[in-house]
N, C-alpha and C. Protein backbone atom coordinates (compact mmCIF):
# COMPACT_ATOMS: atom_id res chain seq x y z
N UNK A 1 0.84 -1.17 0.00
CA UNK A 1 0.00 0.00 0.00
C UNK A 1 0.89 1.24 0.00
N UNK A 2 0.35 1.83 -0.70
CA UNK A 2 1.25 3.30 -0.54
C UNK A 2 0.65 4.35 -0.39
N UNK A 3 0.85 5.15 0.91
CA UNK A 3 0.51 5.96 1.56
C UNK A 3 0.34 7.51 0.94
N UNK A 4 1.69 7.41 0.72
CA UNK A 4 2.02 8.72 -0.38
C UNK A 4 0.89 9.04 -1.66
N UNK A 5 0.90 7.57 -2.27
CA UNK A 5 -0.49 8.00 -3.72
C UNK A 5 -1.77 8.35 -2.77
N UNK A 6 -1.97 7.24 -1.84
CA UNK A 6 -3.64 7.85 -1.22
C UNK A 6 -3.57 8.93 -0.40
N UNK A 7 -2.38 9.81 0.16
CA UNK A 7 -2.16 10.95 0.33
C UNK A 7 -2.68 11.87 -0.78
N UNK A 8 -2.33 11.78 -1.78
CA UNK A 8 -2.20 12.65 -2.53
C UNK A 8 -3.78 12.81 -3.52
N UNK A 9 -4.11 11.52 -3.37
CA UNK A 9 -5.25 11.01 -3.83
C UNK A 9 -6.18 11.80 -2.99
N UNK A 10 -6.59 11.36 -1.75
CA UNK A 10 -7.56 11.69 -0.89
C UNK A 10 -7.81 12.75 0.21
N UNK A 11 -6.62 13.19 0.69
CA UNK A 11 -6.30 14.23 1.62
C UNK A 11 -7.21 15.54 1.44
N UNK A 12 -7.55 15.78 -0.08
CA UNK A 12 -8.13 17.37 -0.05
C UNK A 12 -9.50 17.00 0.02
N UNK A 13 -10.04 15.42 -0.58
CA UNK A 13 -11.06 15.10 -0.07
C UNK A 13 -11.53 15.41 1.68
N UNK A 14 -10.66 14.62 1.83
CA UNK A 14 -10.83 14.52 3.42
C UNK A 14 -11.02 15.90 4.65
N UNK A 15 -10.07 16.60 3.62
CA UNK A 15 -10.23 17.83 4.79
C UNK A 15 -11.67 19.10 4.15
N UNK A 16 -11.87 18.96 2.51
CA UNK A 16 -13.26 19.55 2.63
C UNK A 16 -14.20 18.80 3.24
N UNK A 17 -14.31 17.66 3.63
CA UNK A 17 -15.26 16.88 4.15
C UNK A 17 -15.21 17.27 5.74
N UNK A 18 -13.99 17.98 6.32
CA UNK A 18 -13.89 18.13 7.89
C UNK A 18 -13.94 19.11 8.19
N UNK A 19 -13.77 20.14 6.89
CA UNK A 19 -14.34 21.59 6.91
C UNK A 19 -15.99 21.65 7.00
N UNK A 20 -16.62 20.83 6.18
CA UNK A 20 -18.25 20.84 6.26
C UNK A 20 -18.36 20.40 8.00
N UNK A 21 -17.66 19.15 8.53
CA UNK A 21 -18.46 18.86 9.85
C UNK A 21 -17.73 19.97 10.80
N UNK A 22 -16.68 20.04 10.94
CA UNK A 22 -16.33 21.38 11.73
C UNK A 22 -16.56 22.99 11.87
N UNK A 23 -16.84 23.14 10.10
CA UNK A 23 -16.95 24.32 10.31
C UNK A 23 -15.00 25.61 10.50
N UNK A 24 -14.24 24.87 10.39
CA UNK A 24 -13.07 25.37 10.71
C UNK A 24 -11.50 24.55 10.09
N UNK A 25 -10.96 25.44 9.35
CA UNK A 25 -9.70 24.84 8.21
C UNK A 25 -8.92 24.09 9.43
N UNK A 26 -8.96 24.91 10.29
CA UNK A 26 -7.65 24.99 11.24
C UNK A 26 -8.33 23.37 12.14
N UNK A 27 -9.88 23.23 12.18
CA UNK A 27 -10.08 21.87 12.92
C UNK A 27 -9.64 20.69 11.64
N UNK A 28 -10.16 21.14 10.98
CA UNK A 28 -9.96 19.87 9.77
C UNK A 28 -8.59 19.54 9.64
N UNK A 29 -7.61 20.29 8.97
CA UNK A 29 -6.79 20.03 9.17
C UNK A 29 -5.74 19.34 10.27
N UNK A 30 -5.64 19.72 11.41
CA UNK A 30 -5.64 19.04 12.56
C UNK A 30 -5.97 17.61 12.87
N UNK A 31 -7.22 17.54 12.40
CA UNK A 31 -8.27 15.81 12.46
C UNK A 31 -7.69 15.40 11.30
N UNK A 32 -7.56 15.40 9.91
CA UNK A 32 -7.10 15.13 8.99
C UNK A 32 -5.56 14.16 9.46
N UNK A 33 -4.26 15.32 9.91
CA UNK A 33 -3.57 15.17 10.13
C UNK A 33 -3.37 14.03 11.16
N UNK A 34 -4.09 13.76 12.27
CA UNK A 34 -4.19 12.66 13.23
C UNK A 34 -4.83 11.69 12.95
N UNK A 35 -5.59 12.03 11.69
CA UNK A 35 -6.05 10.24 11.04
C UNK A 35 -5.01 9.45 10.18
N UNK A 36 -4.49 10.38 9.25
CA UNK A 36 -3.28 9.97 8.03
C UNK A 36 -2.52 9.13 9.43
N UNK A 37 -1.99 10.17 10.59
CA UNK A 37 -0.90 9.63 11.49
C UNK A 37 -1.29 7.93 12.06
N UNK A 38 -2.88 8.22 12.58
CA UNK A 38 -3.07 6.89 13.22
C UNK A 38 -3.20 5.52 11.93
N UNK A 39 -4.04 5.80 10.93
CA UNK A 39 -3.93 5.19 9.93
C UNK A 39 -2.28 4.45 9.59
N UNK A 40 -0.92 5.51 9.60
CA UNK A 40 0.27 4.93 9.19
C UNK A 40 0.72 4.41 10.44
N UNK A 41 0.67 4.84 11.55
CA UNK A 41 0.91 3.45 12.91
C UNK A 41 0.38 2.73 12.87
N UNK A 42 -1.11 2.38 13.00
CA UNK A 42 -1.42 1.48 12.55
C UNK A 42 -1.20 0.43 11.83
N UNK A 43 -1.28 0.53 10.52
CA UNK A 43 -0.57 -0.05 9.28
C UNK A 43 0.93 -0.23 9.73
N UNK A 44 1.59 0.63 10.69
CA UNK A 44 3.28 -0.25 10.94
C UNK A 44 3.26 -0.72 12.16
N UNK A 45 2.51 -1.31 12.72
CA UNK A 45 1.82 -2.16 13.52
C UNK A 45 1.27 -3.43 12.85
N UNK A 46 1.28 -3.44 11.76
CA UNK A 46 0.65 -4.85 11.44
C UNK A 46 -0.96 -4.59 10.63
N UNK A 47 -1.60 -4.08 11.25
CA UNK A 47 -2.85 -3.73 10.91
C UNK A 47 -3.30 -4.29 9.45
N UNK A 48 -4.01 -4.64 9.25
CA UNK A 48 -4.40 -4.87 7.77
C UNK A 48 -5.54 -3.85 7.31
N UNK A 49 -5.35 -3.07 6.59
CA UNK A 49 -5.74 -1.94 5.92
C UNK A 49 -6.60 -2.56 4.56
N UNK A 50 -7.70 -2.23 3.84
CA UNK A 50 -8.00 -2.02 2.98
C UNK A 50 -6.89 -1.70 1.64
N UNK A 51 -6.92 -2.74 0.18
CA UNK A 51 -6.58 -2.02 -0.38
C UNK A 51 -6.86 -2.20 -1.42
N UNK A 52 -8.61 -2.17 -1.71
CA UNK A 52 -8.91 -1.62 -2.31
C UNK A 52 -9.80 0.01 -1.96
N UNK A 53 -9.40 0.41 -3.68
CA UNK A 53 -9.37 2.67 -3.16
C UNK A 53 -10.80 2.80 -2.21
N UNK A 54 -11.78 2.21 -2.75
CA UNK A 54 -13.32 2.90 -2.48
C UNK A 54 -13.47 2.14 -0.97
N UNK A 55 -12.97 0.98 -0.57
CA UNK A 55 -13.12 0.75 0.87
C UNK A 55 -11.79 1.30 1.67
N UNK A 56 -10.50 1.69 1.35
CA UNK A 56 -9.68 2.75 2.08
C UNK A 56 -10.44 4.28 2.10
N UNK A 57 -10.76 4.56 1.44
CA UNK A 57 -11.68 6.11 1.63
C UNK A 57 -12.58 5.50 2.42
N UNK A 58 -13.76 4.43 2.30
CA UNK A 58 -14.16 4.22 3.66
C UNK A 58 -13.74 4.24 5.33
N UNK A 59 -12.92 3.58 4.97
CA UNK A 59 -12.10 3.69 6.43
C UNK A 59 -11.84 4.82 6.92
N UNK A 60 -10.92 5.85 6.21
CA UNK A 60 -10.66 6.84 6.10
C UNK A 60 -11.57 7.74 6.63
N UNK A 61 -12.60 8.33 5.95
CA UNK A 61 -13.40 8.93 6.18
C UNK A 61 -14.44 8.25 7.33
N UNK A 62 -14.30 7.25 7.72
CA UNK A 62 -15.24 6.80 9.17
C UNK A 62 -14.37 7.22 9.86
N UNK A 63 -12.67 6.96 10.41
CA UNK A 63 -12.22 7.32 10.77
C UNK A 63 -12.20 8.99 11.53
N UNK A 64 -11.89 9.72 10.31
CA UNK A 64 -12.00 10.77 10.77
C UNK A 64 -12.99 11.38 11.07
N UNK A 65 -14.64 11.01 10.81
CA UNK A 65 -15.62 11.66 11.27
C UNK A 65 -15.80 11.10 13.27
N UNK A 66 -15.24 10.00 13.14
CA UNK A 66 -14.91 9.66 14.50
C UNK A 66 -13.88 10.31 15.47
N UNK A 67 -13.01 10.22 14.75
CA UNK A 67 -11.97 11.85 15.21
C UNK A 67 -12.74 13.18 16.30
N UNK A 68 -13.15 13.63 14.97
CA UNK A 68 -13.93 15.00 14.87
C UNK A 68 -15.10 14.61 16.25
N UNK A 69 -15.57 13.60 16.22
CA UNK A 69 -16.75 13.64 17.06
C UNK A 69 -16.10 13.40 18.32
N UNK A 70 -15.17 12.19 18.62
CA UNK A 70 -14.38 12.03 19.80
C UNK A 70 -13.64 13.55 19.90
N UNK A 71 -12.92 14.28 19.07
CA UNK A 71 -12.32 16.13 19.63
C UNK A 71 -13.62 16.62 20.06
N UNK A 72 -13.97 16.67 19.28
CA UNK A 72 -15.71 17.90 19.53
C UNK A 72 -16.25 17.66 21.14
N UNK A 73 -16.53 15.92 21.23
CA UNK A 73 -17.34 15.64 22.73
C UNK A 73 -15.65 15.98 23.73
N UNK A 74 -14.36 15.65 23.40
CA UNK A 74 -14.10 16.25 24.46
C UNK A 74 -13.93 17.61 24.91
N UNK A 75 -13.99 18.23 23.84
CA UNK A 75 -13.70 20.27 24.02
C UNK A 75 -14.68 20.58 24.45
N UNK A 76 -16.22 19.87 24.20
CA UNK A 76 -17.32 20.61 25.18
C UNK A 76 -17.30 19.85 25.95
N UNK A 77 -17.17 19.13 26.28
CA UNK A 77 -16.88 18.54 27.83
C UNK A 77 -16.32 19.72 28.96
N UNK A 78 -14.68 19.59 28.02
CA UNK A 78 -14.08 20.68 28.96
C UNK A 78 -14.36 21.50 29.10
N UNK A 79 -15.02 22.57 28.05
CA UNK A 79 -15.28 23.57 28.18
C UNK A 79 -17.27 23.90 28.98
N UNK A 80 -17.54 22.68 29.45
CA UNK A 80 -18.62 23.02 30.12
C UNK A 80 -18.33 22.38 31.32
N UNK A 81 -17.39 21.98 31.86
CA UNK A 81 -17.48 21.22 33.32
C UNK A 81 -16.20 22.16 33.72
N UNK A 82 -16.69 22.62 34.97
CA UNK A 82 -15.66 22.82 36.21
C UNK A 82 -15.51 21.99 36.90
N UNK A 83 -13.75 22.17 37.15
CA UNK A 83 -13.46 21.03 37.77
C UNK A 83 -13.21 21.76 39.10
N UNK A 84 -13.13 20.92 39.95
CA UNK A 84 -13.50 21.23 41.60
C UNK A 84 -12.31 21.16 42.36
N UNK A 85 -11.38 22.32 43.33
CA UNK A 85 -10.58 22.23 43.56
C UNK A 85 -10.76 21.14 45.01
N UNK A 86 -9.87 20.82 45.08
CA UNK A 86 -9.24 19.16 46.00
C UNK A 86 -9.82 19.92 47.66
N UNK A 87 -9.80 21.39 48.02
CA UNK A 87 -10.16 21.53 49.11
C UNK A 87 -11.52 21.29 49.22
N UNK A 88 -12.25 21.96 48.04
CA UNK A 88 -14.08 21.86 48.13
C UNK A 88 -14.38 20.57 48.00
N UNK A 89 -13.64 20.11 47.30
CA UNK A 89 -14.25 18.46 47.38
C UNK A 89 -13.89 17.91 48.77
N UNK A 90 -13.10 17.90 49.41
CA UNK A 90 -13.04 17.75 51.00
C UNK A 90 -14.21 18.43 52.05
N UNK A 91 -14.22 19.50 51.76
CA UNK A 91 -15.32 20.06 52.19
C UNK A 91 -16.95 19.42 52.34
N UNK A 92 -17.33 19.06 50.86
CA UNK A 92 -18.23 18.73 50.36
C UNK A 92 -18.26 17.29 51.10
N UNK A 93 -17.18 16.26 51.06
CA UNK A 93 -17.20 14.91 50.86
C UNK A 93 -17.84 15.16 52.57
N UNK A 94 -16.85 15.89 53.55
CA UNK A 94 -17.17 16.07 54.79
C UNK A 94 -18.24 16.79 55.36
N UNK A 95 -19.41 17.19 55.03
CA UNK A 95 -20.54 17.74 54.57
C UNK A 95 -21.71 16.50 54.91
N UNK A 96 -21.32 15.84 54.15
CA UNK A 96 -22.20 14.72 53.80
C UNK A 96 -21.88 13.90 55.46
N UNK A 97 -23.22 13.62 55.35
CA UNK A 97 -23.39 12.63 57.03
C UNK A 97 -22.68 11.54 56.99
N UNK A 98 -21.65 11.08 57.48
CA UNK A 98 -21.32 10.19 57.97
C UNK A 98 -22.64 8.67 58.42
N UNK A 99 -23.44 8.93 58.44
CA UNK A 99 -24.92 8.12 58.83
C UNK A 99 -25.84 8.35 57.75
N UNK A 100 -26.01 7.61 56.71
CA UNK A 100 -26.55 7.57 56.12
C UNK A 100 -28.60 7.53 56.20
N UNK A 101 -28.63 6.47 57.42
CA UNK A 101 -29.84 6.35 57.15
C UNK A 101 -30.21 4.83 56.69
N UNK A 102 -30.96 3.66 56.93
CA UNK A 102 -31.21 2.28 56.67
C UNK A 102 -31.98 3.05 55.17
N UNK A 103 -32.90 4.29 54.63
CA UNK A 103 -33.51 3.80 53.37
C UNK A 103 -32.26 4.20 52.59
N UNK A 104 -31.07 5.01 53.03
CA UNK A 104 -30.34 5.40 51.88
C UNK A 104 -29.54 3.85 51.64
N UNK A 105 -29.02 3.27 52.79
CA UNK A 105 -28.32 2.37 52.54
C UNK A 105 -28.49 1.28 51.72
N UNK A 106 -29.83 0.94 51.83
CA UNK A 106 -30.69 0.29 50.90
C UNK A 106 -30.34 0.41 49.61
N UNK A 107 -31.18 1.79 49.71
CA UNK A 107 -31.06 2.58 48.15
C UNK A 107 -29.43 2.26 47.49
N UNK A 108 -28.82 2.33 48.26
CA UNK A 108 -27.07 2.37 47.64
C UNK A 108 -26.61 0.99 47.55
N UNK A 109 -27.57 -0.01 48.46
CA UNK A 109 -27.06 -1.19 48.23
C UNK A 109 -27.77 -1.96 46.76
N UNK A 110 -28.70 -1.52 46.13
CA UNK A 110 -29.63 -1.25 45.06
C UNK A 110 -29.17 -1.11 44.24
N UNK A 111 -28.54 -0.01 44.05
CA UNK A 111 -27.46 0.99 43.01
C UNK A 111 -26.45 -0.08 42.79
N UNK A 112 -26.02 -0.08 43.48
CA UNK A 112 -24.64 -0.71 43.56
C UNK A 112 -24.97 -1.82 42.90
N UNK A 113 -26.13 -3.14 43.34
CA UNK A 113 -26.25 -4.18 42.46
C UNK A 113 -26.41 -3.90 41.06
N UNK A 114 -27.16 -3.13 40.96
CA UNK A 114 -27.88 -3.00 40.00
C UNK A 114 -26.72 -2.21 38.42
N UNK A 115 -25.85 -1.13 39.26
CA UNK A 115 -24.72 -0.95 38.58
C UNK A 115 -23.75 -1.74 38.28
N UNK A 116 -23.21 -3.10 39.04
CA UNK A 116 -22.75 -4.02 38.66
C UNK A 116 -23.13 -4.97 37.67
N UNK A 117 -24.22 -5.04 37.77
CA UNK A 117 -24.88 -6.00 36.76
C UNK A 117 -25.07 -5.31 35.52
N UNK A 118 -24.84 -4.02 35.07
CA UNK A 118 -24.86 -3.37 33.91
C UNK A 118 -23.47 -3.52 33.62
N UNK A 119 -22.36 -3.53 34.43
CA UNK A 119 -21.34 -3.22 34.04
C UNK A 119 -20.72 -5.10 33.37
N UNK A 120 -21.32 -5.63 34.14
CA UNK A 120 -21.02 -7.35 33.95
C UNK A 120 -21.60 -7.31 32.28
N UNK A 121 -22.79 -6.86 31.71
CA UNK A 121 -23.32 -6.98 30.61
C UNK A 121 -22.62 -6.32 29.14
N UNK A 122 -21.65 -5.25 29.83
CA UNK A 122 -20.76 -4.97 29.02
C UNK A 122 -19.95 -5.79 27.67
N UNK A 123 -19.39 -5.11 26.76
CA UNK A 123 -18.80 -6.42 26.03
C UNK A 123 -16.84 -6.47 26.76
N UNK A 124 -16.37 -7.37 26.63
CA UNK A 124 -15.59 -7.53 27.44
C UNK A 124 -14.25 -6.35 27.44
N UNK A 125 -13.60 -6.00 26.45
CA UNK A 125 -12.40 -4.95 26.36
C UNK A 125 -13.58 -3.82 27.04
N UNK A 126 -14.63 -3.42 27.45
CA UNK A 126 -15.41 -2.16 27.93
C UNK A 126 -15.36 -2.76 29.32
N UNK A 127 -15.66 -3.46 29.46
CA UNK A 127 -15.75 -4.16 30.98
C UNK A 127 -14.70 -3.82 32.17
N UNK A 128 -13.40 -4.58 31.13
CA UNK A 128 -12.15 -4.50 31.83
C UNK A 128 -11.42 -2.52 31.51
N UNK A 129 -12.03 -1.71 30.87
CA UNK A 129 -11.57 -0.39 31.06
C UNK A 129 -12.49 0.13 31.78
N UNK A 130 -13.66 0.28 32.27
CA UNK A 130 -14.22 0.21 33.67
C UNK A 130 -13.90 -0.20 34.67
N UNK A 131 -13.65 -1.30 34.64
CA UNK A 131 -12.81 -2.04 36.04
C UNK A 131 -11.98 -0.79 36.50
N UNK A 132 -10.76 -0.70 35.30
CA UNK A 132 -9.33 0.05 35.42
C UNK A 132 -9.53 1.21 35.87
N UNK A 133 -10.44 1.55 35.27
CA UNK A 133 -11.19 3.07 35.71
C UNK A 133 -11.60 3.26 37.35
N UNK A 134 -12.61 2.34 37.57
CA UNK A 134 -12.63 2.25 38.89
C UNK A 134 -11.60 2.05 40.16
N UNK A 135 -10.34 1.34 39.36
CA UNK A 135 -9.49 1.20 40.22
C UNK A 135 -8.59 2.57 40.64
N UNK A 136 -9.33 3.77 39.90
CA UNK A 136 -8.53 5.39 39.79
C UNK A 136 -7.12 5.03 39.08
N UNK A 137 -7.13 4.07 38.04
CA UNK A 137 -5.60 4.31 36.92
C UNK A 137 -5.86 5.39 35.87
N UNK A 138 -4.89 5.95 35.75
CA UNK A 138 -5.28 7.21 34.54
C UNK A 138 -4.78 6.19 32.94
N UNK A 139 -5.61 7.28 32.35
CA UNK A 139 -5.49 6.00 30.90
C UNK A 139 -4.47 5.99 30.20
N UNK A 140 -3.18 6.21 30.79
CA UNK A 140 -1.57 5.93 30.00
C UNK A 140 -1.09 4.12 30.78
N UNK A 141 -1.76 3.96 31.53
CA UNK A 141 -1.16 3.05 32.92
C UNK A 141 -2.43 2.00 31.81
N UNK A 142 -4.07 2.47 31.71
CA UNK A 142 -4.96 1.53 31.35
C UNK A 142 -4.64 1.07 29.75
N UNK A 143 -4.07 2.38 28.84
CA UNK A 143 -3.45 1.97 27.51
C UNK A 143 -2.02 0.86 27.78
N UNK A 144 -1.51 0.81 28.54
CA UNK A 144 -0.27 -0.25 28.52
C UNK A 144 -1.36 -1.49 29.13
N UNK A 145 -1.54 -1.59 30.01
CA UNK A 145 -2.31 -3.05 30.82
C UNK A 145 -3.27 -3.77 29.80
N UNK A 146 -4.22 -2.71 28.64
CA UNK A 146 -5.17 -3.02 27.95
C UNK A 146 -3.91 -3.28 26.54
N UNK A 147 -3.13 -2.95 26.29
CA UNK A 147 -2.26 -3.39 25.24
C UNK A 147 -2.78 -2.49 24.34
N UNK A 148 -3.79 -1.01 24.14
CA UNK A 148 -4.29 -0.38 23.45
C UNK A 148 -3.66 0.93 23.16
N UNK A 149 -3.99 2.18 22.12
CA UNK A 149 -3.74 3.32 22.13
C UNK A 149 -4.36 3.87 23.18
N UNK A 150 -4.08 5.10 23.41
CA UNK A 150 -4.81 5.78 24.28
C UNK A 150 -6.13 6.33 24.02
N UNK A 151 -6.11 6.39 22.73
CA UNK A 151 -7.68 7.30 22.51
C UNK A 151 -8.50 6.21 21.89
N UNK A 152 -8.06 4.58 22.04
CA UNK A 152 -8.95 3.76 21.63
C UNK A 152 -9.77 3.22 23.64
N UNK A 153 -7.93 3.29 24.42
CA UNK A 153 -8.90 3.35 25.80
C UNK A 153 -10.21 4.82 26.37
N UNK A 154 -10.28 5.60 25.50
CA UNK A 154 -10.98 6.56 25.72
C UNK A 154 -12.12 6.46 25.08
N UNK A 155 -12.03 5.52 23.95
CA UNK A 155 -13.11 5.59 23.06
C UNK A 155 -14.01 4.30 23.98
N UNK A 156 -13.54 3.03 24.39
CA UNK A 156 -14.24 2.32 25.15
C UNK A 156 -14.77 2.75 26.20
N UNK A 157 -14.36 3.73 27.02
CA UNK A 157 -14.55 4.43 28.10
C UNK A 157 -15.79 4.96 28.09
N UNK A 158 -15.84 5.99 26.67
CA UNK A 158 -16.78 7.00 26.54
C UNK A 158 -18.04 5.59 26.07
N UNK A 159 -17.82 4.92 25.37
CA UNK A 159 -18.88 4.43 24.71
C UNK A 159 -19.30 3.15 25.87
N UNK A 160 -18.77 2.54 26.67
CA UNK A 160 -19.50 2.09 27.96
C UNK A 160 -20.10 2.92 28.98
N UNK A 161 -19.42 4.19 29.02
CA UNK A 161 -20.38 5.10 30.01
C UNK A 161 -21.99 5.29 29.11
N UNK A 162 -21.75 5.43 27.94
CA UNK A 162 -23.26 5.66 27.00
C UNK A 162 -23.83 3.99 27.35
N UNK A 163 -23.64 3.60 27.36
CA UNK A 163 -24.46 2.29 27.23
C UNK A 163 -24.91 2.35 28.93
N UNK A 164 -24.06 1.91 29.86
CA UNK A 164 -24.54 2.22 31.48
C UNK A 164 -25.63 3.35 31.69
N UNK A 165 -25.19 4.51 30.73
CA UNK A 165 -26.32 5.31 31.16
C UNK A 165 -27.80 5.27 30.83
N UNK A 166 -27.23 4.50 29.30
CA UNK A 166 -29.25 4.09 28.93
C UNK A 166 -29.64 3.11 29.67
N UNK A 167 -28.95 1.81 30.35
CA UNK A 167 -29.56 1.22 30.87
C UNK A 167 -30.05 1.38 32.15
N UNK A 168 -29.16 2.35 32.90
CA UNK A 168 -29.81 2.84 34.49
C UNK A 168 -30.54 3.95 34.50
N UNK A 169 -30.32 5.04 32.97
CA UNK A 169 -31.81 5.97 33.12
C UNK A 169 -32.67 4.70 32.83
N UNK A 170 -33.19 3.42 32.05
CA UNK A 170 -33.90 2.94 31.83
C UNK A 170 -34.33 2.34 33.24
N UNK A 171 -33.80 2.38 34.29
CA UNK A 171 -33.72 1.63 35.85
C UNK A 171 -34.43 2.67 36.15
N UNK A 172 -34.56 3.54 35.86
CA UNK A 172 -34.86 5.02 36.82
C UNK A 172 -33.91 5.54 37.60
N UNK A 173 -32.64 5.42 37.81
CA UNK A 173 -31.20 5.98 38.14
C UNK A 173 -31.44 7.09 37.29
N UNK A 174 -30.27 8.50 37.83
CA UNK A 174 -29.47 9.23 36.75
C UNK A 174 -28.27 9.05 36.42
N UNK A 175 -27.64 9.07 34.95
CA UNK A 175 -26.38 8.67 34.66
C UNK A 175 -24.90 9.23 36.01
N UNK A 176 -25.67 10.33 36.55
CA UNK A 176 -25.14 10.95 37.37
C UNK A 176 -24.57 10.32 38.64
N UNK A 177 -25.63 9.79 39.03
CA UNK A 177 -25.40 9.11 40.46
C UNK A 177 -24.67 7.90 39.81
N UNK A 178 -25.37 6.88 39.06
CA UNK A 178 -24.53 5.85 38.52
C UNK A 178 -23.51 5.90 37.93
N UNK A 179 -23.00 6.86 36.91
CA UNK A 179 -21.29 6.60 36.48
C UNK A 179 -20.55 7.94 37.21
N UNK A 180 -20.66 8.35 37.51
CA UNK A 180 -20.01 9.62 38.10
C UNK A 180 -19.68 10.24 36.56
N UNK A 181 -20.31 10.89 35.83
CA UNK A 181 -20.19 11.87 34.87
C UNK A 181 -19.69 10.51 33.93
């Protein structure tokens, strides 16, 4: 396969196509640039690539609209969540009663089953980056243990928190109480 012809081939495709979903040269380009990159690690990794043209532009272009959507959900993420400095969260944590109460405990012993058993239903590489997650590893420590990239452990991450959350809003939970954001 040669990189260079479907460079040259597809690239201006690709980035008017990331100009329409972005809205911005400077995003497209960028996403463009980190698909060509993951695409050629990949491929020198072993990977088996497409080669024929009309299913490599497939790839390609799923690829990068996945990009774009994984950048996009995390910049509004960040840019709509404050994060909480380490004293208020002490504050807060110490706030909270120490004595719960027999209906809360209930209630939490509820949750708790009931969040396990969503998380057991998982498919298995989502399962075990939940686990990791829960164990508070940050995802450079969960990308080596999982044998994965990093933004493929992010992509399981994000897309098991979506699944937990339809099934415990479907419980009557909020995604809130059940995954912690």
């Amino acid at each position: 396969m040669d990189f260079a012809q479907r460079f040259a081939q597809l690239n201006g495709d690709l980035i008017r196509y990331l100009k329409r979903l972005s809205r911005s040269s400077t995003v497209a380009e960028d996403i463009a640039q980190q698909v060509w990159l993951r695409l050629l690690d990949a491929h020198a990794r072993g990977a088996a690539l497409p080669n024929d043209p009309g299913e490599f532009r497939a790839v390609l272009f799923t690829a990068a609209r996945n990009a774009y959507i994984d950048t996009y959900k995390r910049g509004h993420f960040e840019a709509h969540t404050s994060k909480l400095p380490p004293a208020d969260l002490d504050r807060a944590i110490a706030s909270v009663s120490a004595d719960p109460g027999p209906e809360l405990a209930v209630d939490a012993a509820g949750t708790a089953r009931l969040l396990g058993n969503a998380v057991e239903r998982l498919p298995e590489q989502q399962r075990e980056t939940i686990r990791m997650w829960q164990q508070g590893l940050d995802v450079e420590t969960m990308a080596r243990r999982s044998n994965a990239p990093r933004d493929t452990v992010l992509s399981r991450k994000k897309y098991a928190f979506a699944k937990l959350r339809t099934w415990l809003e479907g419980a009557g939970l909020t995604a809130e109480l059940a995954c912690g954001g």
